[in-house]
Each structure stands twice: as structure tokens, then as C-alpha cells.
Protein backbone atom coordinates (compact mmCIF):
# COMPACT_ATOMS: atom_id res chain seq x y z
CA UNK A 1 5.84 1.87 -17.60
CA UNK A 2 5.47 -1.29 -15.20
CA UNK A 3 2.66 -3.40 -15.69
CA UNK A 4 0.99 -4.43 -12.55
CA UNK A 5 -1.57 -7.59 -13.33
CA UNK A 6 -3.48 -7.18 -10.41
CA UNK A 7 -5.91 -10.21 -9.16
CA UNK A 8 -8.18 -9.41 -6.95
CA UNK A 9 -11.98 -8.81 -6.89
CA UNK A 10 -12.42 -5.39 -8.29
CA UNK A 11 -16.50 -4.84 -8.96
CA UNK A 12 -18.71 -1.78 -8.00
CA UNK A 13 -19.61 -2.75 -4.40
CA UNK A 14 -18.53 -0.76 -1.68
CA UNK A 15 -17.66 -3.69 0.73
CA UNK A 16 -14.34 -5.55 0.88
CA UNK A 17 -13.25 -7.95 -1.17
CA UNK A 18 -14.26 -5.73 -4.19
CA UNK A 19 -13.46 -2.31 -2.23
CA UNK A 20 -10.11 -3.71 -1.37
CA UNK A 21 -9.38 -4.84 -5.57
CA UNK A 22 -11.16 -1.23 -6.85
CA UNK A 23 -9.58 1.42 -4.15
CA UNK A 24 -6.21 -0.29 -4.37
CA UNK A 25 -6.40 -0.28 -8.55
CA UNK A 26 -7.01 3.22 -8.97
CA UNK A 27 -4.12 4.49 -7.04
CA UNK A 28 -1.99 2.46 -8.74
CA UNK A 29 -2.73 3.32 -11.69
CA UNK A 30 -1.27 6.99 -10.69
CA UNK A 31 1.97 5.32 -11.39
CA UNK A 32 1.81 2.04 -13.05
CA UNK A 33 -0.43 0.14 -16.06
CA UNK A 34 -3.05 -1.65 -14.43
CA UNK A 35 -4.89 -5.04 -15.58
CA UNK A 36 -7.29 -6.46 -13.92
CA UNK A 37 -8.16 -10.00 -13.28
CA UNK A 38 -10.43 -12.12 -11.81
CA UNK A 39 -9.40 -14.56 -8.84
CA UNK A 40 -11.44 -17.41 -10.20
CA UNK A 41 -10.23 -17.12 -14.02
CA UNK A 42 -8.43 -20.46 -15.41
CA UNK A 43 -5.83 -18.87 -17.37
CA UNK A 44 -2.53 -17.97 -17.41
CA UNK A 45 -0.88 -14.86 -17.10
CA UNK A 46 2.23 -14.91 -19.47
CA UNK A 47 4.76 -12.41 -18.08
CA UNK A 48 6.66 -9.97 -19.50
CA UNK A 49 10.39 -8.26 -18.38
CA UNK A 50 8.62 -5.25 -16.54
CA UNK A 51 5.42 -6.90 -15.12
CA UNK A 52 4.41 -7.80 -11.78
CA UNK A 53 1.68 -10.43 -10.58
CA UNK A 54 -0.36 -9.20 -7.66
CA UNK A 55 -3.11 -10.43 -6.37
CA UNK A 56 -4.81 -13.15 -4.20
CA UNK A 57 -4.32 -16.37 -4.73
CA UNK A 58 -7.23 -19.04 -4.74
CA UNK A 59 -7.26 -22.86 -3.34
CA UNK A 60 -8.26 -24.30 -6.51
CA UNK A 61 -5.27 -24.99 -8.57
CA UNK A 62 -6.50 -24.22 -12.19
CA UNK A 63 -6.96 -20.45 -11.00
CA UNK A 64 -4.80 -17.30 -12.53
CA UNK A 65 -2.90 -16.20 -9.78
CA UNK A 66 -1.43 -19.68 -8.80
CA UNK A 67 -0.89 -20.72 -12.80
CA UNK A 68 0.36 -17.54 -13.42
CA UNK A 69 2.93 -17.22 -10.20
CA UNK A 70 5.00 -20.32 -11.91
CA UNK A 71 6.20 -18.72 -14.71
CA UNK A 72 9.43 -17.15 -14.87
CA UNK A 73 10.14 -13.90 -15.74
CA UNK A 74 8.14 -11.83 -13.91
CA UNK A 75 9.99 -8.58 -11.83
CA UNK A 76 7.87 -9.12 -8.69
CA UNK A 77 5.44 -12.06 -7.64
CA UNK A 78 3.77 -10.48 -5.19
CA UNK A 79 0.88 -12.32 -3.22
CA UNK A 80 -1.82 -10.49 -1.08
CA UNK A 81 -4.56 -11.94 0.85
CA UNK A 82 -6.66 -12.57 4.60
CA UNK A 83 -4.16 -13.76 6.97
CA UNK A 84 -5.03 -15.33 10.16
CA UNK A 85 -3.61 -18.50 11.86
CA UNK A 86 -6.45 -19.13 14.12
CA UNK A 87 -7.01 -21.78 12.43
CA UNK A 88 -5.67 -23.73 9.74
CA UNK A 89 -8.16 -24.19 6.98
CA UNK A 90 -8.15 -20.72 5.90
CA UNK A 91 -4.81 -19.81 4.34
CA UNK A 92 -2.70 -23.63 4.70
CA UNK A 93 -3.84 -23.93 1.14
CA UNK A 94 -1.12 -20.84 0.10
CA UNK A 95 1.70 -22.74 1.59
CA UNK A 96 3.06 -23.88 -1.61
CA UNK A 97 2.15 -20.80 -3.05
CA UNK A 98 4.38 -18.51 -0.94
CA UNK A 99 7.52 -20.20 -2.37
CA UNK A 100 6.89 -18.77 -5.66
CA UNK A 101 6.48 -14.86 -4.27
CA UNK A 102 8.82 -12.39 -3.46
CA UNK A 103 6.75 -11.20 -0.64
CA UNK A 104 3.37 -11.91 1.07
CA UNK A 105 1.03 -8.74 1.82
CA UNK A 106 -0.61 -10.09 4.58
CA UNK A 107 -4.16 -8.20 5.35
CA UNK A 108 -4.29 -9.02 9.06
CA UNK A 109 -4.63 -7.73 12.13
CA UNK A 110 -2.42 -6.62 15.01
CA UNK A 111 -2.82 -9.70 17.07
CA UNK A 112 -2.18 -12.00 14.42
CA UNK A 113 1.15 -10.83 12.63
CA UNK A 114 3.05 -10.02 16.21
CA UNK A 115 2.02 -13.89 17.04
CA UNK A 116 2.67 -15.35 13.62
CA UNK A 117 5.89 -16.81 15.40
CA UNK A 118 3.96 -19.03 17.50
CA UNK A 119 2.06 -20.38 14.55
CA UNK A 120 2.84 -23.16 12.14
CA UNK A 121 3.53 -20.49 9.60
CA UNK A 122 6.28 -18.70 11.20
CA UNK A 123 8.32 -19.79 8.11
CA UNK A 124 6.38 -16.75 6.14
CA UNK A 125 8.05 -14.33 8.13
CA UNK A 126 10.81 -12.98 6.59
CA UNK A 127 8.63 -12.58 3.34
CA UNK A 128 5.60 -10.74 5.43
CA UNK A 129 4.24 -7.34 5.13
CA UNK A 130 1.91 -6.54 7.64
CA UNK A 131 -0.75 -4.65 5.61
CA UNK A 132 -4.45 -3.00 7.72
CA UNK A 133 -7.35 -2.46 5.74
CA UNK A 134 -9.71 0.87 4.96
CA UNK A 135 -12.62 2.25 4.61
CA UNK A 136 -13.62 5.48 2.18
CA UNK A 137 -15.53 7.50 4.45
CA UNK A 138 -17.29 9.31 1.46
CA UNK A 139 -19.11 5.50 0.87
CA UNK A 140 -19.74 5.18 4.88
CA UNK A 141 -20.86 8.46 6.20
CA UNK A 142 -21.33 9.66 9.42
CA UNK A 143 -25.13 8.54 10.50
CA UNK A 144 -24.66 8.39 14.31
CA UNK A 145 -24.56 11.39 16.37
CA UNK A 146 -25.43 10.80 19.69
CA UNK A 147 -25.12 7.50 22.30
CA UNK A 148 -28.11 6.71 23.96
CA UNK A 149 -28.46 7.10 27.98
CA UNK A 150 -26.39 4.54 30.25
CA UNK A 151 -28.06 1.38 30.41
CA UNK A 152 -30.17 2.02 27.28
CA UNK A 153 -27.30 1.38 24.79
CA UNK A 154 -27.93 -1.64 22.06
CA UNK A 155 -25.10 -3.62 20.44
CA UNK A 156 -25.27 -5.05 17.17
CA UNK A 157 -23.91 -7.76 15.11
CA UNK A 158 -22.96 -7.64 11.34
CA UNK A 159 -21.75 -10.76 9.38
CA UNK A 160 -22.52 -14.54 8.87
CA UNK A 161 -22.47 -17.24 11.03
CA UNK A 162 -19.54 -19.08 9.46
CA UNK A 163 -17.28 -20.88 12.14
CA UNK A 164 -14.60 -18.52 12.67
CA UNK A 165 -17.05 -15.75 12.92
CA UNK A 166 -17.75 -17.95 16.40
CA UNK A 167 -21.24 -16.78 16.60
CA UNK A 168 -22.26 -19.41 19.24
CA UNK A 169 -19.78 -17.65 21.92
CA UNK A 170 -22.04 -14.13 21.20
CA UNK A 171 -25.23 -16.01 21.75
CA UNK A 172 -23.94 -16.86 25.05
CA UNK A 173 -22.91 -13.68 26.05
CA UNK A 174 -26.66 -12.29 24.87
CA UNK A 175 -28.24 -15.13 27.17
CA UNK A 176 -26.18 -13.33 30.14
CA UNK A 177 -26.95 -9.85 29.51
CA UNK A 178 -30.51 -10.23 28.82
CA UNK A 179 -31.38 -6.66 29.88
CA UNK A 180 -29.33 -5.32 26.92
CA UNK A 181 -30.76 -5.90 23.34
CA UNK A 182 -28.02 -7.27 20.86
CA UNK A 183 -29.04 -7.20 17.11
CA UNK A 184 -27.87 -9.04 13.53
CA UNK A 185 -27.64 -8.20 10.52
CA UNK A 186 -26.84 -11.06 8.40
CA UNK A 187 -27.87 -14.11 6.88
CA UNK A 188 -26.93 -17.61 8.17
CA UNK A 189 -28.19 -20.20 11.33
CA UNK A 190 -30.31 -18.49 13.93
CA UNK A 191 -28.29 -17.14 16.53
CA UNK A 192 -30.08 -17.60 19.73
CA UNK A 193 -30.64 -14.49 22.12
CA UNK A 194 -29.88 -12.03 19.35
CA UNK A 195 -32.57 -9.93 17.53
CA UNK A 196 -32.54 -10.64 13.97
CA UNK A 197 -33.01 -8.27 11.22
CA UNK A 198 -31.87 -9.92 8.35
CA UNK A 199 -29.71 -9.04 4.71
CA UNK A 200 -30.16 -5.33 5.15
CA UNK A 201 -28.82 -2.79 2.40
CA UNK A 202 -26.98 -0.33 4.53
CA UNK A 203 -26.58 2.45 1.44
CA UNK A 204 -30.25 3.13 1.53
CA UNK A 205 -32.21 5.24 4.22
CA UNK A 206 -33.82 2.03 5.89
CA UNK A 207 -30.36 -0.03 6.54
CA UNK A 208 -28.96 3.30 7.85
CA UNK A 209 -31.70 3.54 10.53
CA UNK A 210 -31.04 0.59 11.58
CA UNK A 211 -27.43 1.51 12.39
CA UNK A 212 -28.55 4.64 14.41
CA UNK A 213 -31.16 2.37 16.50
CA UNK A 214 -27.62 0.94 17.90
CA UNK A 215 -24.87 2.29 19.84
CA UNK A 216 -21.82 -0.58 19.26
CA UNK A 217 -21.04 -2.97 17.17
CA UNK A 218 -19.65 -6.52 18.34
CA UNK A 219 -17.93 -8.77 16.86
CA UNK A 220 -16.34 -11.63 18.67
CA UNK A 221 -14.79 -14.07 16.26
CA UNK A 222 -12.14 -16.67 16.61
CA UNK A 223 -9.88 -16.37 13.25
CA UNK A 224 -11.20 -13.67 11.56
CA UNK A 225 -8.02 -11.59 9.46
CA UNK A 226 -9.08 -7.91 9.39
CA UNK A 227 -12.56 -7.49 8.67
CA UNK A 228 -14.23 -4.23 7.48
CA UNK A 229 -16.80 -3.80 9.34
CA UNK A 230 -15.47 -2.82 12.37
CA UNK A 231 -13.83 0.30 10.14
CA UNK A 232 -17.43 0.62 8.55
CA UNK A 233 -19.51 0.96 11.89
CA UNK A 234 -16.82 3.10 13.06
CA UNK A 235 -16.91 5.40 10.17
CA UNK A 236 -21.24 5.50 10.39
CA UNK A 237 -20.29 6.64 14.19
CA UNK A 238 -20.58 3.24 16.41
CA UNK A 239 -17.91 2.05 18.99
CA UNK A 240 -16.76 -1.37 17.71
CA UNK A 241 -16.22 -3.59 20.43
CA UNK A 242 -14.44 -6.86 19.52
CA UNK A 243 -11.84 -10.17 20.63
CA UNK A 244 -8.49 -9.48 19.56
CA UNK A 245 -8.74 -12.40 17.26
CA UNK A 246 -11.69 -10.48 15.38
CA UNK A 247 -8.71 -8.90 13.38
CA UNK A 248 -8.33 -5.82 15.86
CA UNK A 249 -6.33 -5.10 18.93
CA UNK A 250 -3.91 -2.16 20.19
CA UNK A 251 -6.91 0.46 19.22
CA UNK A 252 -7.31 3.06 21.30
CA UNK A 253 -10.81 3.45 19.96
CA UNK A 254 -11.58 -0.31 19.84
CA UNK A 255 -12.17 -1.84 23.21
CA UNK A 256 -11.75 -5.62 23.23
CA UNK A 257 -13.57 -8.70 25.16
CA UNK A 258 -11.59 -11.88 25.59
CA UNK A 259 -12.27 -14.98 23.82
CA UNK A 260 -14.01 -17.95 25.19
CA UNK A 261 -14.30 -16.36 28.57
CA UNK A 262 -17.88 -14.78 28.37
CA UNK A 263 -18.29 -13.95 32.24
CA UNK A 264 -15.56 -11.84 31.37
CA UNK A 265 -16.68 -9.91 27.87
CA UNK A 266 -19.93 -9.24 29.90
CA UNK A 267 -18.15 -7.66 32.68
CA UNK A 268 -16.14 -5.48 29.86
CA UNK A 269 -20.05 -5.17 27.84
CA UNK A 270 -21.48 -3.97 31.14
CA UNK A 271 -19.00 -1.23 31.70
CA UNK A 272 -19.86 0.21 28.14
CA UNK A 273 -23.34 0.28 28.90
CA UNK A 274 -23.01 2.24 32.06
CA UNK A 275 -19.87 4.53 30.38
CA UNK A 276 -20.54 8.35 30.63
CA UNK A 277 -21.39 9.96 27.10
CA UNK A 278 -17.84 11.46 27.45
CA UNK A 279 -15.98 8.51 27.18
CA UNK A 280 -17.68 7.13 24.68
CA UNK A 281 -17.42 10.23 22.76
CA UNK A 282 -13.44 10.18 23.75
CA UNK A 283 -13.58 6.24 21.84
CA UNK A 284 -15.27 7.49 19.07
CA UNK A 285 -12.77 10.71 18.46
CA UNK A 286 -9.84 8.17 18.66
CA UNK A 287 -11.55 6.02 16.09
CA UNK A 288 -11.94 9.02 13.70
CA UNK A 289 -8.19 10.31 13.94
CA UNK A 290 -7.08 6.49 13.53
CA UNK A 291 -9.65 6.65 10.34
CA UNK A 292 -7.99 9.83 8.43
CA UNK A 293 -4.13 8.91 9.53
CA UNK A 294 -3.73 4.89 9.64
CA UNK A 295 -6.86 3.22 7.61
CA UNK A 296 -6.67 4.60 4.93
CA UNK A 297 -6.71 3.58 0.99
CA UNK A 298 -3.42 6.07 0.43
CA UNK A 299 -1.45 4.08 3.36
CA UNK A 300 -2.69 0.83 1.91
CA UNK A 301 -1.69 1.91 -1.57
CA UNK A 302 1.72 2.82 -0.43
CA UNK A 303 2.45 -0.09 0.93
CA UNK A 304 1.44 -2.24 -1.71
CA UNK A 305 3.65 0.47 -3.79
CA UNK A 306 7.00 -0.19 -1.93
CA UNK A 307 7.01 -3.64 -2.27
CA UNK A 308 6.33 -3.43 -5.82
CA UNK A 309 9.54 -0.72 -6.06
CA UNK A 310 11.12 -3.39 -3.38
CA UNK A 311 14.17 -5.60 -4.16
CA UNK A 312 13.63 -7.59 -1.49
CA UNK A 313 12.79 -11.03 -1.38
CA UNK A 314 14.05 -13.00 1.24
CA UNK A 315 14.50 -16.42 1.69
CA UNK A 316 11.31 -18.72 3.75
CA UNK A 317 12.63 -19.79 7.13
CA UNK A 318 12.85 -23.00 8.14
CA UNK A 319 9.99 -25.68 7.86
CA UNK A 320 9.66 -28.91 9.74
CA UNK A 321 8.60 -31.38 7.31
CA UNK A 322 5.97 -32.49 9.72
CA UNK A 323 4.18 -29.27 9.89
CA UNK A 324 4.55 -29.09 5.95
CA UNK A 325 2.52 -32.22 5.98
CA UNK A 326 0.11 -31.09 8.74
CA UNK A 327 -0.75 -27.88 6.21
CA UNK A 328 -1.11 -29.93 3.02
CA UNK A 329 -3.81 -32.25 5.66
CA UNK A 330 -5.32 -28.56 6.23
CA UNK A 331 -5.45 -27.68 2.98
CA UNK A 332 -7.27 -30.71 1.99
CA UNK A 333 -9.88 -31.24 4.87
CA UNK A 334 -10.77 -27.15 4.32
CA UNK A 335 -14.60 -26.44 3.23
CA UNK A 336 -12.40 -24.46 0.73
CA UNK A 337 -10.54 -27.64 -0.50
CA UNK A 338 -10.63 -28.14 -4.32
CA UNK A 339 -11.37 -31.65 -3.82
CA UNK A 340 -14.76 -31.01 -2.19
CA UNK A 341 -17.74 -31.27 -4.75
CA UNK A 342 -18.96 -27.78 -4.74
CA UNK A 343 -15.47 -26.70 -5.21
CA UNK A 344 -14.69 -29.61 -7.78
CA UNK A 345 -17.88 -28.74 -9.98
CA UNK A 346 -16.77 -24.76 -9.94
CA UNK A 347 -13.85 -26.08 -11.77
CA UNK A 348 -15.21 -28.11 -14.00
CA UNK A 349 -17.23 -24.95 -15.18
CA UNK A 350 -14.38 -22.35 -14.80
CA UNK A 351 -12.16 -24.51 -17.07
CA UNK A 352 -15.39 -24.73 -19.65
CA UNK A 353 -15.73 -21.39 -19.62
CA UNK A 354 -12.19 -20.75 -20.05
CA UNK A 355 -11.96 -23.39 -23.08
CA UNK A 356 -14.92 -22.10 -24.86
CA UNK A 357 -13.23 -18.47 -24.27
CA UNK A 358 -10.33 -19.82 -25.87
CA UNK A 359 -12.19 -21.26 -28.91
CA UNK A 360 -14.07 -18.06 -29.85
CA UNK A 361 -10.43 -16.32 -29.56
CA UNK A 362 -8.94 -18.87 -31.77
CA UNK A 363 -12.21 -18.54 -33.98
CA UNK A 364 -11.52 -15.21 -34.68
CA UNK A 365 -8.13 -14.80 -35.18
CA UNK A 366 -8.93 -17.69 -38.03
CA UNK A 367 -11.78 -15.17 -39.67
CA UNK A 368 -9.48 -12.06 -39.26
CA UNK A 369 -6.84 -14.26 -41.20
CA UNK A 370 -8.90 -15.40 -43.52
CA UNK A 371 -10.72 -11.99 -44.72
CA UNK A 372 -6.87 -10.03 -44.67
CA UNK A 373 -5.97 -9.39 -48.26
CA UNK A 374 -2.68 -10.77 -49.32
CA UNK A 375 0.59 -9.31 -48.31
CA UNK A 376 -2.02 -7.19 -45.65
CA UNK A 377 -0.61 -6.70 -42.18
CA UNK A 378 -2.01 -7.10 -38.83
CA UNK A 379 -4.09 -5.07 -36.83
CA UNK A 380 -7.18 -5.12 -34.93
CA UNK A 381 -8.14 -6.09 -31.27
CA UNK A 382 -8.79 -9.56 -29.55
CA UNK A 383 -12.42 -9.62 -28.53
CA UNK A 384 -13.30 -9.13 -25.19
């Protein structure tokens, strides 16, 4: 059976990144051996003749996806991770990466991979597979039921107030609608205009009241891949309402406001608020047929599937040595840059941890060898 060493978060928690590592696992395992690993290990990943590395790779070059991807001997390399070119800090750090894989599962949205051409990475191409995310509705059920009346309708906000997330641009557009309440839930800088509810939990009763109290959710960021929660507040029974750049264009169910232009997304806000109760019920019916046919954990699954069964792996296209250099710039200047200090002293204590792992391994195998019996053979299991 193929082994499929799959890196990726993977814990309990019902949001992406761990839904993504967790939903994805356990449908593989249906027809492969699974391992799982942690993005942020320092280790590496010695591969055997039917074994594939999968998984998302990390700036920071101690971690187990990169280590791992430069050995040889592995069937399929095959990386998956957030792709967005909006800017360049967020993935210029794989470039050297994607030379190594066979193919790059790119979790992005519509807008993105059909203008990846016009971006510095357009030498990815040929090894791209354009991959949308899910959402179980089981873990985000159904708690909206009916809009409120035209011109009594509430939007809300979900997320941080990171820069791509371009939370400025929705403070403007709440300063020009000030007869329409917009809310966040979040953490993060105060975003002016908005009405703030702070971290809520939305799997108990209380965070799911808060969702009913609104009608939309927006989200208008600037290089954001394919984020979840527009497929969350879908699933709970909201309209999502976001820029194409927010990961999410070519919906029926998803109407979009343009970026940087916020006469314009008010005009498009406006309409919504004044909609009849039929349309918006006609948004929210495309949303759930888009929910049980195209984002779904199967599709995603059998995607990831046929590029493991895949022989392809084509060839990068051609790269202008200038724009190599203007990535590896990226890639360094990046709040995610493994030279900054935060990211520097994560090292240092991923590579203790991984040392002092290695000791106690090493330890043991010493005290197993020393307690065997002569002529005894081996046996037993490496600790955990």
C-alpha cells in the first residue's frame, strides 16, 4: 500500500488549516497509509520506493516538508498550500520549493489561478492544480432561516485585521453607509465604523446568535487565497458578499464588490439591503447546491487523489532571472521571513526540541540494547 506522509495541520478544530489537514487525512486513508506530520517539525522525512510527501511547505528552512522534499526517492513530491499573488510576501518564499515537486495543489480562488499568467509566478503553471476548499456542513449547521426586512439587513465581518485582509477599505465603506450596522468578529486593531464583538466561539449557542442577528457576511480583502469563512457563513445560512480577490468570484451565490473603489461596493451593498426576500433566498439556494456538488471534502479528496495516482510532472516554465531575484527580495522582507526575530527564535526552539527528541530516541535504543539478552533479536517500538 502507498504511503502518503501528509504535512499539514491536522488537530481537532473545525476551522481551516486543521479542517483542511483532518478532512483531507481521513479520506485518504480509504485508500492509502497515512502519517501525519506537523508543518513546523525540524526533521526529515526519509523516503521510501512507494511513498509520497504531501503537505505544506513552511518559510523557515529547517522545517519537514522543505528538508524532506530534497531527498530522492520519493514516487510523488507533492506540495499543497494558500495561493494568491496579490501580493508577494505570502507564497515567494515556495519559489525554490516548487522545483523539487511534481505538482503544486494550489488552494486558491477563481480569480487568482485564471490570472496567475499575469503574475510573477506564471512559471508554476504547468505544475498547478487549481484546488477550492470545503466546509462539513454537519460542523456548520444551518442557524439562519429568515432575512430581515429591506433596509433592516446587518452585515458582518469575520477575521483579523492582517494587511491583506485590507480591513481599512471596509471601515471606509461602513463610514458611507452609516444607516446600515456592519459587525466583527475578530481580534486585531480597531476597525473604525464597525461594531465590535470580539473572539467569539461560534460552536456554542451564544456565537451562533450572533450569526442570526446578521443577514451577510463581508469580506473585502486584497490577497486573501480561499478563505473558509465565506463557505462557513454560507453553510450557517448568510449571503457572503466579497472582492474577487477575497478568494471568491464566478459564484452564482456570492455577489462581489470591487476593490479599492468603495463608492462603488456601497452602491452594490445598497442594492442587497433593499433586495426582495426572494432574491436573497434565490442567492442563498445557489450557495447550498454549490455546497453539496463543488465544496466539498470528497471533491477535494479526489483531487488531491489523482495527482497522487498522476504521472505527471511537468517541467516549470520559463523564469526571468530578474523576477527570480525580485521573489528571493520577497521572501526575505516577508513578516514570515525566517530571518525576522520572532521567526529566528521559533527555530532556535524547534531545532531544540527536535535535538532533545532525538537524544531520548537515541537514549533508548541504547537501554533496549543494553537490557537484550545475547544472541536476542529485535523488537519493540520507538517511543512516541
Amino acid at each position: 500500500m502507498t504511503t502518503v506522509h501528509l504535512v499539514y495541520p491536522h488537530g481537532a478544530r473545525i476551522s481551516a488549516p486543521h479542517a483542511i489537514g483532518r478532512k483531507l487525512g481521513e479520506r485518504l486513508a480509504g485508500r492509502y497509509r497515512v502519517v501525519y506530520h506537523d508543518v513546523d517539525e525540524a526533521r526529515t522525512i526519509e523516503p521510501g520506493p512507494d511513498e509520497v510527501l504531501l503537505g505544506h511547505p513552511r518559510p523557515a528552512p529547517w522545517t519537514v516538508f522543505r528538508r524532506s522534499a530534497r531527498r530522492r526517492g520519493w514516487r510523488r513530491v507533492l506540495a499543497m498550500f494558500p495561493y494568491n499573488h496579490g501580493d508577494l510576501w505570502q507564497v515567494s518564499f515556495a519559489n525554490p520549493i516548487v522545483r523539487r515537486c511534481d505538482l503544486v495543489l494550489a488552494i486558491t480562488g477563481n480569480h487568482w489561478f485564471e490570472t496567475i499568467d499575469a503574475s510573477p509566478f506564471r512559471h508554476w503553471r504547468p505544475k498547478m492544480i487549481h484546488l477550492d476548499l470545503a466546509v462539513d456542513p454537519v460542523d456548520f449547521p444551518r442557524v439562519k432561516h429568515a432575512f430581515a426586512p429591506p433596509g433592516r439587513r446587518r452585515f458582518l465581518y469575520v477575521g483579523h485585521t492582517l494587511w491583506y485582509k485590507n480591513t481599512a477599505f471596509l471601515g471606509e465603506i461602513a463610514r458611507r453607509m452609516p444607516e446600515t450596522e456592519i459587525g466583527w468578529c475578530g481580534t486585531g486593531a480597531k476597525i473604525p465604523h464597525l461594531v465590535p464583538h470580539g473572539r467569539v466561539d461560534f460552536s456554542t449557542p451564544e456565537g451562533r446568535a450572533v450569526i442570526t442577528a446578521y443577514d451577510f457576511l463581508l469580506t473585502v480583502g486584497r490577497a486573501d487565497s480561499n478563505p473558509t469563512t465565506i463557505l462557513e457563513a454560507a453553510a450557517w445560512g448568510l449571503v457572503p458578499v466579497c472582492t474577487p480577490e477575497s478568494g471568491y468570484a464566478g459564484h452564482a451565490g456570492i455577489p462581489t464588490v470591487p476593490l479599492g473603489d468603495a463608492a462603488s461596493a456601497v452602491v452594490v451593498l445598497r442594492d442587497l439591503q433593499h433586495a426582495s426576500g426572494a432574491r436573497l433566498e434565490a442567492l442563498r439556494a445557489a450557495n447550498d447546491a454549490a455546497l453539496r456538488t463543488h465544496f466539498t471534502w470528497e471533491r477535494f479528496a479526489g483531487q488531491v487523489a489523482a495527482a497522487i495516482e498522476s504521472s505527471a510532472s511537468p517541467p516549470l516554465g520559463p523564469e526571468p532571472r530578474w523576477e527570480r531575484v525580485r521573489l528571493q527580495l520577497a521572501a526575505l522582507a516577508s513578516p514570515y521571513s525566517p530571518i525576522r526575530p520572532r521567526s529566528l527564535w521559533t527555530g532556535v526552539r524547534t531545532l531544540a526540541r527536535s535535538m532533545d527528541a532525538g537524544r531520548r530516541a537515541r537514549a533508548w535504543h541504547r537501554t533496549r540494547r543494553a537490557a537484550r539478552p545475547p544472541g536476542a533479536g529485535g523488537g519493540g517500538e520507538r517511543p512516541g
